[in-house]
PDB file of N, CA and C in Angstrom:
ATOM      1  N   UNK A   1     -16.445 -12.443 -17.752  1.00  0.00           N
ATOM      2  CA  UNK A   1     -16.187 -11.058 -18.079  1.00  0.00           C
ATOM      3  C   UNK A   1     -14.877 -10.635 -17.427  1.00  0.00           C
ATOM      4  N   UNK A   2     -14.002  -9.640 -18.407  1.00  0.00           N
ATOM      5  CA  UNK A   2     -12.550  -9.556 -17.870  1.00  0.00           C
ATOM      6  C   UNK A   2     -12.653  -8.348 -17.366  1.00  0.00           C
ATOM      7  N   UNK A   3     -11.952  -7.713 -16.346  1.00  0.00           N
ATOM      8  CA  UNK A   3     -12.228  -6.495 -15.653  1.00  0.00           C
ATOM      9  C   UNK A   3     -11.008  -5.861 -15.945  1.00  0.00           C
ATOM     10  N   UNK A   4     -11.279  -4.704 -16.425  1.00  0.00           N
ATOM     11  CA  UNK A   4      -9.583  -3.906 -17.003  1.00  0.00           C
ATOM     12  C   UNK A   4      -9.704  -2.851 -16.234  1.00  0.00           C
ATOM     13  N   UNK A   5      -8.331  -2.721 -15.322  1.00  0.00           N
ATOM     14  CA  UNK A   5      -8.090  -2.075 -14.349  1.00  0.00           C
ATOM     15  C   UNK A   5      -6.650  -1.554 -14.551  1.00  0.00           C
ATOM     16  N   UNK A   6      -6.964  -0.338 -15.396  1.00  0.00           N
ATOM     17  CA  UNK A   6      -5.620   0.228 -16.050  1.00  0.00           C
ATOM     18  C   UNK A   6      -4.920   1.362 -14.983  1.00  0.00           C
ATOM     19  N   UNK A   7      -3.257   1.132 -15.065  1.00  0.00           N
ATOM     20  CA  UNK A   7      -2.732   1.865 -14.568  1.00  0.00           C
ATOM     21  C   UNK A   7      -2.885   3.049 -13.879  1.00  0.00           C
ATOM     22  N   UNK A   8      -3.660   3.838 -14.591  1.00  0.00           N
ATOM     23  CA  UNK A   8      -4.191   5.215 -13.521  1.00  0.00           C
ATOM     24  C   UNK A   8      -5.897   5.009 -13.445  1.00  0.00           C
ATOM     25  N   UNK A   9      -6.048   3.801 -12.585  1.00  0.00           N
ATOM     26  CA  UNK A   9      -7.489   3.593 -12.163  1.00  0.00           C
ATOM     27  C   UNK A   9      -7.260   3.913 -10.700  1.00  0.00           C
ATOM     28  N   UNK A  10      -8.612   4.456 -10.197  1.00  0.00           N
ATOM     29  CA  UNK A  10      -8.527   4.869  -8.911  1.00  0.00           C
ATOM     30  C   UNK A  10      -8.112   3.842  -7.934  1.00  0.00           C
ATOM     31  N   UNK A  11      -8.855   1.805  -8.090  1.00  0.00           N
ATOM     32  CA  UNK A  11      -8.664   1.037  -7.489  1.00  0.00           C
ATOM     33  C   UNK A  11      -6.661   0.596  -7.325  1.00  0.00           C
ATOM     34  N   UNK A  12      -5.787   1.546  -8.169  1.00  0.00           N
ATOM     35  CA  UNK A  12      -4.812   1.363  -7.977  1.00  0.00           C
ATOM     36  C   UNK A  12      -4.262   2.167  -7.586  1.00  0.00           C
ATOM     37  N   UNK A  13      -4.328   3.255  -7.346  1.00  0.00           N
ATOM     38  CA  UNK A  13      -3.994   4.455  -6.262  1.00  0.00           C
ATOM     39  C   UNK A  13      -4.816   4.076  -4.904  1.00  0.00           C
ATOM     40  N   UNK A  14      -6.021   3.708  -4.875  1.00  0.00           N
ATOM     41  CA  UNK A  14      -6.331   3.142  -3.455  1.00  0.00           C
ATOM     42  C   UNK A  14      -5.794   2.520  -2.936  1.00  0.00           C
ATOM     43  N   UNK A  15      -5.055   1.289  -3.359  1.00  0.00           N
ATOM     44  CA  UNK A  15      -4.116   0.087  -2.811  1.00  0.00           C
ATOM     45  C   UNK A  15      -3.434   0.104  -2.117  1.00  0.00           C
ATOM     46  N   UNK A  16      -2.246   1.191  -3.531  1.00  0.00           N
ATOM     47  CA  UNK A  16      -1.327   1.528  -2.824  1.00  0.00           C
ATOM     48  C   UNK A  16      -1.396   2.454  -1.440  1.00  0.00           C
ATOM     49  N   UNK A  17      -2.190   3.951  -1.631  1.00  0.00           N
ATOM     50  CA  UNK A  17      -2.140   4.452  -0.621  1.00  0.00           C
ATOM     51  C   UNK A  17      -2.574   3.458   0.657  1.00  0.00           C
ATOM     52  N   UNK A  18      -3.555   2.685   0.475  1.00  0.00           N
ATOM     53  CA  UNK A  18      -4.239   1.632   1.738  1.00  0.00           C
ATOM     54  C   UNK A  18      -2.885   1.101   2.381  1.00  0.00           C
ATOM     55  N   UNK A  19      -2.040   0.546   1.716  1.00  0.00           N
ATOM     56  CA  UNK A  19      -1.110  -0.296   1.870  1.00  0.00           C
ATOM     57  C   UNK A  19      -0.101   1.129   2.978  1.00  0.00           C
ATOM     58  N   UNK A  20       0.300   1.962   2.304  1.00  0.00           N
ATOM     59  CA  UNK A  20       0.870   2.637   3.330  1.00  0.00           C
ATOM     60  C   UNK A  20       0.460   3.502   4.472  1.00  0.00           C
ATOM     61  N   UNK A  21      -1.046   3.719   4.391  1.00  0.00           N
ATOM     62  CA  UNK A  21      -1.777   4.410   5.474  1.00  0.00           C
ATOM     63  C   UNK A  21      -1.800   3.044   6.407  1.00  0.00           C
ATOM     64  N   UNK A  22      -2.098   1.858   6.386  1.00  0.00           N
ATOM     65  CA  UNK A  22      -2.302   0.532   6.782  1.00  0.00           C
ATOM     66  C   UNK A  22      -0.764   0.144   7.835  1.00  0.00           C
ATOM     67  N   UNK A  23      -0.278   0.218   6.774  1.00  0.00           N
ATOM     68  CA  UNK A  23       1.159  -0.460   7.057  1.00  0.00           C
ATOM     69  C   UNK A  23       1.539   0.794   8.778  1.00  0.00           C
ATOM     70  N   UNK A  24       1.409   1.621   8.007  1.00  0.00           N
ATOM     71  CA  UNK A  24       1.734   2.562   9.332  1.00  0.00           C
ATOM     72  C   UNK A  24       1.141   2.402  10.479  1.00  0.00           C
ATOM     73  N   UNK A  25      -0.005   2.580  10.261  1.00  0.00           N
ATOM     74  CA  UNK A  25      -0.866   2.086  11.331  1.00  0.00           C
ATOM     75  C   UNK A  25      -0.386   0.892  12.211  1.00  0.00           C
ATOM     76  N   UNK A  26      -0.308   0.067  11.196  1.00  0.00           N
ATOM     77  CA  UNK A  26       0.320  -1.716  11.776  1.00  0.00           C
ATOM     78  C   UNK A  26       1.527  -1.748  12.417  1.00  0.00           C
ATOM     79  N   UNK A  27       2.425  -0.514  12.173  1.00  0.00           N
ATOM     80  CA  UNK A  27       3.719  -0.065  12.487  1.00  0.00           C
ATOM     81  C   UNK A  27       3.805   0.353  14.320  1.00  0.00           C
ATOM     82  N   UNK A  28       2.748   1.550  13.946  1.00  0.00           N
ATOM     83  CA  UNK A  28       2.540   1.853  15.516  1.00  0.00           C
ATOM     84  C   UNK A  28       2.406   1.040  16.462  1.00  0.00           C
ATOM     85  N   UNK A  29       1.267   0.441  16.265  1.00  0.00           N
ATOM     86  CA  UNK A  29       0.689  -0.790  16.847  1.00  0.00           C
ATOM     87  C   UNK A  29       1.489  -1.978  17.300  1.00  0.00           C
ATOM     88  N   UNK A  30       3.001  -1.690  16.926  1.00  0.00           N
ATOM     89  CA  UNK A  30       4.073  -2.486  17.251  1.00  0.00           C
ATOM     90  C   UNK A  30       3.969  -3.540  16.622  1.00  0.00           C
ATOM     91  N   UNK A  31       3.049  -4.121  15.527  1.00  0.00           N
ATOM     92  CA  UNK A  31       3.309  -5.411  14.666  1.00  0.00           C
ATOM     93  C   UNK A  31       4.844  -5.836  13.774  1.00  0.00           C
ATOM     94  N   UNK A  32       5.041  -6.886  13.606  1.00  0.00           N
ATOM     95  CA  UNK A  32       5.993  -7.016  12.783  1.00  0.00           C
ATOM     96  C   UNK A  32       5.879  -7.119  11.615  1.00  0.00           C
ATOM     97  N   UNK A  33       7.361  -6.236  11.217  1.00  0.00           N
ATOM     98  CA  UNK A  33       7.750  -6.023   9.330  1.00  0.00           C
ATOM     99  C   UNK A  33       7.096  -7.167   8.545  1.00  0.00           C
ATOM    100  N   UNK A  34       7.338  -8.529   9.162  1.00  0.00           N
ATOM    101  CA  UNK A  34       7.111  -9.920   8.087  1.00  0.00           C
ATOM    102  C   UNK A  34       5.625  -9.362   7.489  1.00  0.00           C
ATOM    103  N   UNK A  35       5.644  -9.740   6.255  1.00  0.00           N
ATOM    104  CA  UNK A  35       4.272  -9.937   5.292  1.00  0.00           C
ATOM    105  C   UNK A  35       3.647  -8.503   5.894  1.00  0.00           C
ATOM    106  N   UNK A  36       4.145  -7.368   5.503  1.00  0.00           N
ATOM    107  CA  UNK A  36       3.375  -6.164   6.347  1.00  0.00           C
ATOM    108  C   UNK A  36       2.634  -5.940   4.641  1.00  0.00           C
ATOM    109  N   UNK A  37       3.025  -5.843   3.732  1.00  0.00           N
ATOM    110  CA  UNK A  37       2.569  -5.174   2.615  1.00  0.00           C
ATOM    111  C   UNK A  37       1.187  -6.582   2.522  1.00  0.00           C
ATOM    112  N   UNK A  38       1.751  -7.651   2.641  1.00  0.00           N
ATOM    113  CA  UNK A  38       0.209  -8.653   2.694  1.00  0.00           C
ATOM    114  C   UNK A  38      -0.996  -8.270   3.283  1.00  0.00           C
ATOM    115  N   UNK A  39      -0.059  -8.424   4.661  1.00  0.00           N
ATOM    116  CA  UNK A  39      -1.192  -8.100   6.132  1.00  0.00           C
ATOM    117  C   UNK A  39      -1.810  -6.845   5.613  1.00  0.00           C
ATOM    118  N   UNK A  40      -1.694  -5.931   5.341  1.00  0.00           N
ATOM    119  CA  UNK A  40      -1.979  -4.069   5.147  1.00  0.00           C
ATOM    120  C   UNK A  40      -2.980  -4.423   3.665  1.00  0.00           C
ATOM    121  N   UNK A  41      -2.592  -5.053   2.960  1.00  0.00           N
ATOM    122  CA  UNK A  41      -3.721  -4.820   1.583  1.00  0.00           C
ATOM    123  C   UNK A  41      -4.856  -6.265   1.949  1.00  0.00           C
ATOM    124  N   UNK A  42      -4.532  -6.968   2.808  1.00  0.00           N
ATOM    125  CA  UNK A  42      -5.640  -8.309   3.152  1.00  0.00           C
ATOM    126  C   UNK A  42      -6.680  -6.955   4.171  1.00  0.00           C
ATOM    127  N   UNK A  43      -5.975  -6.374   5.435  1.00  0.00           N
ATOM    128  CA  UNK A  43      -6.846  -5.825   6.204  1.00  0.00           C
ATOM    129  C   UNK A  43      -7.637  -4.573   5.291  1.00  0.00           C
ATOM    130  N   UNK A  44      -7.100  -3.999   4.417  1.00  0.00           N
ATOM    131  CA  UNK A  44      -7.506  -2.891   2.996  1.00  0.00           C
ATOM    132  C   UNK A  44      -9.177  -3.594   2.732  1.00  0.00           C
ATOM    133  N   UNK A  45      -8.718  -4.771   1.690  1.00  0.00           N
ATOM    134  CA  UNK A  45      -9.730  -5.695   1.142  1.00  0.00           C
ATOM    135  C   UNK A  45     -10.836  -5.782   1.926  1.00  0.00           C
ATOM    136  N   UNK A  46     -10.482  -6.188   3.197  1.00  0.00           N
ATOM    137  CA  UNK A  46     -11.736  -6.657   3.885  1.00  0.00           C
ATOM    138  C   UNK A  46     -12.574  -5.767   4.738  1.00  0.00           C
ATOM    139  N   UNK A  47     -11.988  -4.371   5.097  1.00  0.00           N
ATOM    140  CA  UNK A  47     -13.018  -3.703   5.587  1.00  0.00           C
ATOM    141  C   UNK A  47     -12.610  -2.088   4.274  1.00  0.00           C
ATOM    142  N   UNK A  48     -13.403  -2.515   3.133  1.00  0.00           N
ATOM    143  CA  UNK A  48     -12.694  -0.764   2.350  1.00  0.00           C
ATOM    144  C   UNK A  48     -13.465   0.448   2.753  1.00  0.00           C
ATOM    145  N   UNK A  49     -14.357  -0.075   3.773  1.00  0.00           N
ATOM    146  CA  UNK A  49     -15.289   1.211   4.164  1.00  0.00           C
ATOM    147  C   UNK A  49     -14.919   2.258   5.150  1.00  0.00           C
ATOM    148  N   UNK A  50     -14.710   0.771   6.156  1.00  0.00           N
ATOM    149  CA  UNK A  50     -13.621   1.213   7.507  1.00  0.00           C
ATOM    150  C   UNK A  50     -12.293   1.676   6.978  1.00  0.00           C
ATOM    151  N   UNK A  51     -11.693   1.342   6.213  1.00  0.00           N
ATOM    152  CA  UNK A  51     -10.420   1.995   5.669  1.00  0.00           C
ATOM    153  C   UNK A  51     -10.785   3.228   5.522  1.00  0.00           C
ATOM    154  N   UNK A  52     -11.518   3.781   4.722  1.00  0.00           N
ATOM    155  CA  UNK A  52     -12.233   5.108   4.168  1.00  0.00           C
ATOM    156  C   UNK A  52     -12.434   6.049   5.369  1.00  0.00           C
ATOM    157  N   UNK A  53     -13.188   5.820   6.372  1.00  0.00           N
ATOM    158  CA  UNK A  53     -13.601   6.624   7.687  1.00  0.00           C
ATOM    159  C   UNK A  53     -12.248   6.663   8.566  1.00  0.00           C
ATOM    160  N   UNK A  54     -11.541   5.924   8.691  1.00  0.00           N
ATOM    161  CA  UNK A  54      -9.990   5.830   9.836  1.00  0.00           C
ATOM    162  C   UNK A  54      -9.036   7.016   8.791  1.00  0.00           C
ATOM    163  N   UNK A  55      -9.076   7.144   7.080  1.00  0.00           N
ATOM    164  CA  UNK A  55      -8.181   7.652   6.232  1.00  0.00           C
ATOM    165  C   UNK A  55      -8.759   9.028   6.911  1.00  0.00           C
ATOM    166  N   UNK A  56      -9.600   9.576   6.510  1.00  0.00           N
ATOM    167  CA  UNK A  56     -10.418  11.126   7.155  1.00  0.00           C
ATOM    168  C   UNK A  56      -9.568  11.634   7.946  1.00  0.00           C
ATOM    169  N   UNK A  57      -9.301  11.056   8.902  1.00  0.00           N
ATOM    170  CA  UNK A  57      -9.052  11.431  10.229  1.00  0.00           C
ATOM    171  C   UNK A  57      -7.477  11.883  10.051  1.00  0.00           C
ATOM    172  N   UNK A  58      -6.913  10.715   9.397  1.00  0.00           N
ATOM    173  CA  UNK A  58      -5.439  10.653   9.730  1.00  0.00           C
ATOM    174  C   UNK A  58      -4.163  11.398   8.488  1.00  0.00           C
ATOM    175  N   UNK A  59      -3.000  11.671   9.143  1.00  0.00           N
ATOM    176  CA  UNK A  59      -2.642  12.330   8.202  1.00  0.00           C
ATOM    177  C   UNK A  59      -2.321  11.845   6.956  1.00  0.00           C
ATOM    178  N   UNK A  60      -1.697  12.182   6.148  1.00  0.00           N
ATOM    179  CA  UNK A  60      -1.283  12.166   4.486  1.00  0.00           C
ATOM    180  C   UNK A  60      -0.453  10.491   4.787  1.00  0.00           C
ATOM    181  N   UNK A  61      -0.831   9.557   3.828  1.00  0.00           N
ATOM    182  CA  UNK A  61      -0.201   8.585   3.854  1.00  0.00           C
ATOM    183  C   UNK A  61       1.328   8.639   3.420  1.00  0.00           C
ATOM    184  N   UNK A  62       1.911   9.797   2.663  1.00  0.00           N
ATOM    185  CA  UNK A  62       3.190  10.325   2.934  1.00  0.00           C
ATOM    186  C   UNK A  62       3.966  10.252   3.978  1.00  0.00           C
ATOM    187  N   UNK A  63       3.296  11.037   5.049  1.00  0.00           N
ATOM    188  CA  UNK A  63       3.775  11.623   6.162  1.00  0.00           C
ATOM    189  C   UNK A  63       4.184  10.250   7.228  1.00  0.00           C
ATOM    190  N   UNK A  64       5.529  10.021   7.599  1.00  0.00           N
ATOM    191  CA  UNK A  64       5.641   8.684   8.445  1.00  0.00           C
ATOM    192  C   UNK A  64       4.433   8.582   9.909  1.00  0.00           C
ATOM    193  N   UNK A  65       4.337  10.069  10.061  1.00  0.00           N
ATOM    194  CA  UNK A  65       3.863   9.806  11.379  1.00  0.00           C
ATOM    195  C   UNK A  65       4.350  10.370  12.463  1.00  0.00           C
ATOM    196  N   UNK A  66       3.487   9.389  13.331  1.00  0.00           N
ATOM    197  CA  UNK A  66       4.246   9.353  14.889  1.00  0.00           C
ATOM    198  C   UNK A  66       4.912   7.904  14.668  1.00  0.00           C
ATOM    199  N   UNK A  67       5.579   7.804  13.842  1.00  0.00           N
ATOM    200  CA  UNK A  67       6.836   6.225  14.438  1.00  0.00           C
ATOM    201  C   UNK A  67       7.572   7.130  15.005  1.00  0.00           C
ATOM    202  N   UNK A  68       8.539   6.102  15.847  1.00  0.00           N
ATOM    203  CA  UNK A  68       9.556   6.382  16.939  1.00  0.00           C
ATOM    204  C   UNK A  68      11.092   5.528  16.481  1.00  0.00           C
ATOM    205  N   UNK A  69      10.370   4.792  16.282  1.00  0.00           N
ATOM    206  CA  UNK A  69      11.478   3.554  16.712  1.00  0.00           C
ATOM    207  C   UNK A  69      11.922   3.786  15.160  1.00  0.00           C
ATOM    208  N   UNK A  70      13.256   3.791  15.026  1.00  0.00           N
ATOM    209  CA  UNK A  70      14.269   3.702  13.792  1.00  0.00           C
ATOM    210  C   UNK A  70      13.924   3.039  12.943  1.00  0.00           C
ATOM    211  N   UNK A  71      13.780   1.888  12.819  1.00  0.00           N
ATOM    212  CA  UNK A  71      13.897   0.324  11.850  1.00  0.00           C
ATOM    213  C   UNK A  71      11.984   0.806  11.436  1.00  0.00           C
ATOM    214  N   UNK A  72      11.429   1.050  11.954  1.00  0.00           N
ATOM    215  CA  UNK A  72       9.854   0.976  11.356  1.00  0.00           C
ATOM    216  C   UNK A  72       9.554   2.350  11.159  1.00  0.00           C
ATOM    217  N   UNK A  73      10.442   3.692  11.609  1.00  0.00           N
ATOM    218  CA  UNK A  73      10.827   4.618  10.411  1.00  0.00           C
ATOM    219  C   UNK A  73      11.428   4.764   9.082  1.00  0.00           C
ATOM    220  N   UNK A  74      12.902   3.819   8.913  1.00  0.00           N
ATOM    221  CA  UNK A  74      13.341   3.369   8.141  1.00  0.00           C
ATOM    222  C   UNK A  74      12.307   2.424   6.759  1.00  0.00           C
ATOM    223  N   UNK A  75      11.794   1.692   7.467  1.00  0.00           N
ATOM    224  CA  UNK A  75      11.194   0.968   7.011  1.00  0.00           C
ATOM    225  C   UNK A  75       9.497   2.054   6.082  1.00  0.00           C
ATOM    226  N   UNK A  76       9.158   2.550   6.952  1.00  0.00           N
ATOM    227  CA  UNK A  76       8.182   3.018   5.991  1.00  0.00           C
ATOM    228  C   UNK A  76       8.716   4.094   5.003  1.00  0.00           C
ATOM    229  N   UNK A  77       9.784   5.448   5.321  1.00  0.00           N
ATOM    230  CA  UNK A  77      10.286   6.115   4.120  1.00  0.00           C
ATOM    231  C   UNK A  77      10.662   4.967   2.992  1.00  0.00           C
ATOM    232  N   UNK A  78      11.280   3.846   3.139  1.00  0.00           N
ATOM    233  CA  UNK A  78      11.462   2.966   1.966  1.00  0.00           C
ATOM    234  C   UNK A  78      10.367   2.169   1.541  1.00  0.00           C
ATOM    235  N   UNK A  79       9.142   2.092   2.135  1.00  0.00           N
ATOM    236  CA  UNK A  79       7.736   1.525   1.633  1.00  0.00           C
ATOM    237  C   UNK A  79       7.275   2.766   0.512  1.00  0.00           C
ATOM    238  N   UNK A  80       7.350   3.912   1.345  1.00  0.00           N
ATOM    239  CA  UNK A  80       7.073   5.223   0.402  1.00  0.00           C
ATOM    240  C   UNK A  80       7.744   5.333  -0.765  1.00  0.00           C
ATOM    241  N   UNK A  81       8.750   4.861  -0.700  1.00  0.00           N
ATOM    242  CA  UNK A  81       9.904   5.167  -1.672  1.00  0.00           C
ATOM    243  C   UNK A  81       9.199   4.309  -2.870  1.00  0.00           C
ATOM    244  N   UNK A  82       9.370   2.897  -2.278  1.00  0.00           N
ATOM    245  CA  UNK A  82       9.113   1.861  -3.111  1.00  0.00           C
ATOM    246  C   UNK A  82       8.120   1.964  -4.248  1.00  0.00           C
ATOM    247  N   UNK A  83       6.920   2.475  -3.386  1.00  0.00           N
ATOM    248  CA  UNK A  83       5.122   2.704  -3.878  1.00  0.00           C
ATOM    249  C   UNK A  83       5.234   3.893  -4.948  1.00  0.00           C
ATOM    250  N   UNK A  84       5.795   4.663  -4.897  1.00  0.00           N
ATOM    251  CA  UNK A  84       5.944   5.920  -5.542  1.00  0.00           C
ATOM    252  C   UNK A  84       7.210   5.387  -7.135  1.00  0.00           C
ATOM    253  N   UNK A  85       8.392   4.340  -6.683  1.00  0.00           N
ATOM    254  CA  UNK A  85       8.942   3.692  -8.173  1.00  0.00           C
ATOM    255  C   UNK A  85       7.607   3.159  -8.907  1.00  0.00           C
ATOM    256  N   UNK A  86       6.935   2.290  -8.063  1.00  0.00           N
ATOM    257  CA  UNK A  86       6.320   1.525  -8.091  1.00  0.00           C
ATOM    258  C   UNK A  86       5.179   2.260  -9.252  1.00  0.00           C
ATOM    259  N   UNK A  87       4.500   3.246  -8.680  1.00  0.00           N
ATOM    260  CA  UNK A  87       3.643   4.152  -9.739  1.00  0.00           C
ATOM    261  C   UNK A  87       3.869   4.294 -10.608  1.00  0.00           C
ATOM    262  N   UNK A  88       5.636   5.205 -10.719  1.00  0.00           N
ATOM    263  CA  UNK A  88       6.011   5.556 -11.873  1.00  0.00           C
ATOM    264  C   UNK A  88       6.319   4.523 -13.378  1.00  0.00           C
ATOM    265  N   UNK A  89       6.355   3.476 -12.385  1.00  0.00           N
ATOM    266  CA  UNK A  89       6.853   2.210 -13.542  1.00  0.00           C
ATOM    267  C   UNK A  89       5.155   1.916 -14.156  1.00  0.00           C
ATOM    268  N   UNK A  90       4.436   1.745 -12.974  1.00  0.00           N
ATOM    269  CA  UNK A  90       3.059   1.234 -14.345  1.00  0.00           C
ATOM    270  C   UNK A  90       2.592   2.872 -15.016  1.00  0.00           C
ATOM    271  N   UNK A  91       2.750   3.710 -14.764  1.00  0.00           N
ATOM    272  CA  UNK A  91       2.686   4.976 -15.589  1.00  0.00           C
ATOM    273  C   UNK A  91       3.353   4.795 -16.998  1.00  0.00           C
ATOM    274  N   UNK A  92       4.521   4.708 -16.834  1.00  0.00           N
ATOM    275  CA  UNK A  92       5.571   4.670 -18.159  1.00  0.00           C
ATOM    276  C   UNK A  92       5.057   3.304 -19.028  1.00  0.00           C
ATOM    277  N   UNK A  93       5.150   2.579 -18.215  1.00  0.00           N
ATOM    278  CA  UNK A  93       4.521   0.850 -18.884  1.00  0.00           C
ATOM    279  C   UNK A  93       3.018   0.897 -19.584  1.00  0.00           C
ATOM    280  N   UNK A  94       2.060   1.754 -18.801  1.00  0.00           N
ATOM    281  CA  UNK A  94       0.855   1.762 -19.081  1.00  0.00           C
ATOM    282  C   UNK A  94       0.396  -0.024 -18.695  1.00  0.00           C
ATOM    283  N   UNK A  95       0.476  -0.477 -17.534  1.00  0.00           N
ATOM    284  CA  UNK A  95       0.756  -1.686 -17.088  1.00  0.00           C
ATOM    285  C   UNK A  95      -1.219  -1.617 -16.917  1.00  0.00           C
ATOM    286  N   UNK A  96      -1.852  -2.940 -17.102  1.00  0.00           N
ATOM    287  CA  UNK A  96      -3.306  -3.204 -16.591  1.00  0.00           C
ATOM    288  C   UNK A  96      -3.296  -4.365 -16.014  1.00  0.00           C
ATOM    289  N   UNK A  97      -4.692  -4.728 -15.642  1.00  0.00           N
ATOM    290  CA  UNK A  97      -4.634  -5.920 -14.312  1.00  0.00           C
ATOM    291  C   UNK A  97      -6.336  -6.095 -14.883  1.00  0.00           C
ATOM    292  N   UNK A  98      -6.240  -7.982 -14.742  1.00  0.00           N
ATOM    293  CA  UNK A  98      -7.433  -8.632 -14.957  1.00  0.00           C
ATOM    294  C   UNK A  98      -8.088  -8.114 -14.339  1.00  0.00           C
ATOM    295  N   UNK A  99      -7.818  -8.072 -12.383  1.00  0.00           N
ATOM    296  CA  UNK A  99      -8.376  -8.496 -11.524  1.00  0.00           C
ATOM    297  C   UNK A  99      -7.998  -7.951 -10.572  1.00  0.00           C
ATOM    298  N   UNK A 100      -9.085  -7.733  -9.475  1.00  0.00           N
ATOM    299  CA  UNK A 100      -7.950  -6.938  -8.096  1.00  0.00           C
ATOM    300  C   UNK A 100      -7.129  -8.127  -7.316  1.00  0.00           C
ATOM    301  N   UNK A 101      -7.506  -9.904  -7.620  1.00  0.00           N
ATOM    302  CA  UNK A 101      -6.358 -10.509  -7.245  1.00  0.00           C
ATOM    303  C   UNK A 101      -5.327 -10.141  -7.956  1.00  0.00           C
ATOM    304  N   UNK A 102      -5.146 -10.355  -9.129  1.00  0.00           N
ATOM    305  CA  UNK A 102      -4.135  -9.720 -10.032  1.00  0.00           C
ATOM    306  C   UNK A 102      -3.197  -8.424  -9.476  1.00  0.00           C
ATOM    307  N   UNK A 103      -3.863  -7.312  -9.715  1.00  0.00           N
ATOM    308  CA  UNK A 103      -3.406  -6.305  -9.355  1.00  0.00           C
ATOM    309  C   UNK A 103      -3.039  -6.527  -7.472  1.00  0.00           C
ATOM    310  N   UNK A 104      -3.481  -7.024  -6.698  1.00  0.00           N
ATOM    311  CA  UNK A 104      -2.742  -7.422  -5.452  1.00  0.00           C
ATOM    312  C   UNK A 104      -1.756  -8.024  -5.303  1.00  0.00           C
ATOM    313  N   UNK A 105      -1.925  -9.181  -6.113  1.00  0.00           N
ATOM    314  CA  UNK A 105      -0.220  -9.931  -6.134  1.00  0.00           C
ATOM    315  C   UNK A 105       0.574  -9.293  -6.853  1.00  0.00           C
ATOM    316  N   UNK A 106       0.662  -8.315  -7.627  1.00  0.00           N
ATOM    317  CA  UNK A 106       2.097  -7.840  -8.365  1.00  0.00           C
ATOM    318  C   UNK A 106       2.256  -6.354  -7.479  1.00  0.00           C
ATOM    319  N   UNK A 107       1.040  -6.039  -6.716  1.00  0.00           N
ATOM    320  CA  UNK A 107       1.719  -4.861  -5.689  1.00  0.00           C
ATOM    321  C   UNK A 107       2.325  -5.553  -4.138  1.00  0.00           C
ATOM    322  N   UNK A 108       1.859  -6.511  -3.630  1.00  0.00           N
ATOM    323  CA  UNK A 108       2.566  -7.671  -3.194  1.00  0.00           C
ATOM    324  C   UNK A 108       3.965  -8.116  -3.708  1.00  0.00           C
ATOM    325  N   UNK A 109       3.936  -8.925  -4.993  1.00  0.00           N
ATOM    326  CA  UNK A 109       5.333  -9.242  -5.516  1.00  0.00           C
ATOM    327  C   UNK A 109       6.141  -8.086  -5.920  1.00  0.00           C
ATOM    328  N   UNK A 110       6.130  -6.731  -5.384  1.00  0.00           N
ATOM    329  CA  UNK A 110       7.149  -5.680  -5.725  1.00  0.00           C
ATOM    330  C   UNK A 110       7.431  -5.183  -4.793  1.00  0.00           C
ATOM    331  N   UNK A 111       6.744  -4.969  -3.608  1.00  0.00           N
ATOM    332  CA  UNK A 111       6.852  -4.504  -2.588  1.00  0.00           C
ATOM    333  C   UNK A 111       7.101  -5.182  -1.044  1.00  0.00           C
ATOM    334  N   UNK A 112       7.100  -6.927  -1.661  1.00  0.00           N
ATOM    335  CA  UNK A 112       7.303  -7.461  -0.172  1.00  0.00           C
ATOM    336  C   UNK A 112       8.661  -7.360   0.178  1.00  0.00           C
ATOM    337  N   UNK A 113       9.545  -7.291  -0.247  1.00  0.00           N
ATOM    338  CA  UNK A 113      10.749  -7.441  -0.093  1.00  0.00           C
ATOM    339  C   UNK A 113      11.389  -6.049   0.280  1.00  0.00           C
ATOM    340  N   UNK A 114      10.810  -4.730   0.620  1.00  0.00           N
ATOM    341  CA  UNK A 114      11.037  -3.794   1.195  1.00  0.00           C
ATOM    342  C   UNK A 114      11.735  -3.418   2.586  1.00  0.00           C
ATOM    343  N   UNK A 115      12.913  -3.193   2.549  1.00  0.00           N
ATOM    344  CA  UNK A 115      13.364  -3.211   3.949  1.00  0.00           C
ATOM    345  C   UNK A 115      13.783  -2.120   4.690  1.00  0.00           C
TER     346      UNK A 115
END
């Protein structure tokens, strides 16, 4: 059975936002840039509950935060940036996905290269 997971499905607005509420988080925490959009939708995947209860709390996945440091400020306004082309293109495309592997690797393959 094929699972159609069209462009404005909630599991693809979750992702993304996961990916940048995540990433930030991972930011603070002083981790490094390498594979952050991986690391951020692998840690998403595996706890989506715990993702859900930590989101409550914290502000707008917009909002950078409390970063400090330049390069992982820098770095997330252009994750934001990215995620938000990123929308607009499967909007206009009307883009769908087998699978949430599917749909992970092409929000992966668009966004790793974010700097």
């Amino acid at each position: 059975m094929h699972l159609k997971i069209k462009w404005n499905d909630d599991r693809v607005r979750g992702a993304t936002t996961a990916i940048l509420f995540i990433s930030r988080e991972r930011l603070i925490r002083g981790e490094p840039l390498a594979d952050m959009v991986e690391a951020s939708l692998a840690e998403y995947r595996a706890d989506t509950e715990g993702y859900k209860e930590r989101k409550r709390t914290a502000p707008d996945a917009q909002d950078p935060g409390p970063l400090t440091k330049p390069l992982h400020l820098a770095y997330q306004k252009n994750l934001i940036a990215a995620v938000d082309a990123l929308t607009l293109k499967l909007t206009r495309t009307k883009r769908q996905f087998n699978s949430l592997t599917e749909l992970d690797n092409a929000l992966v393959a668009t966004l790793r290269d974010v700097h």
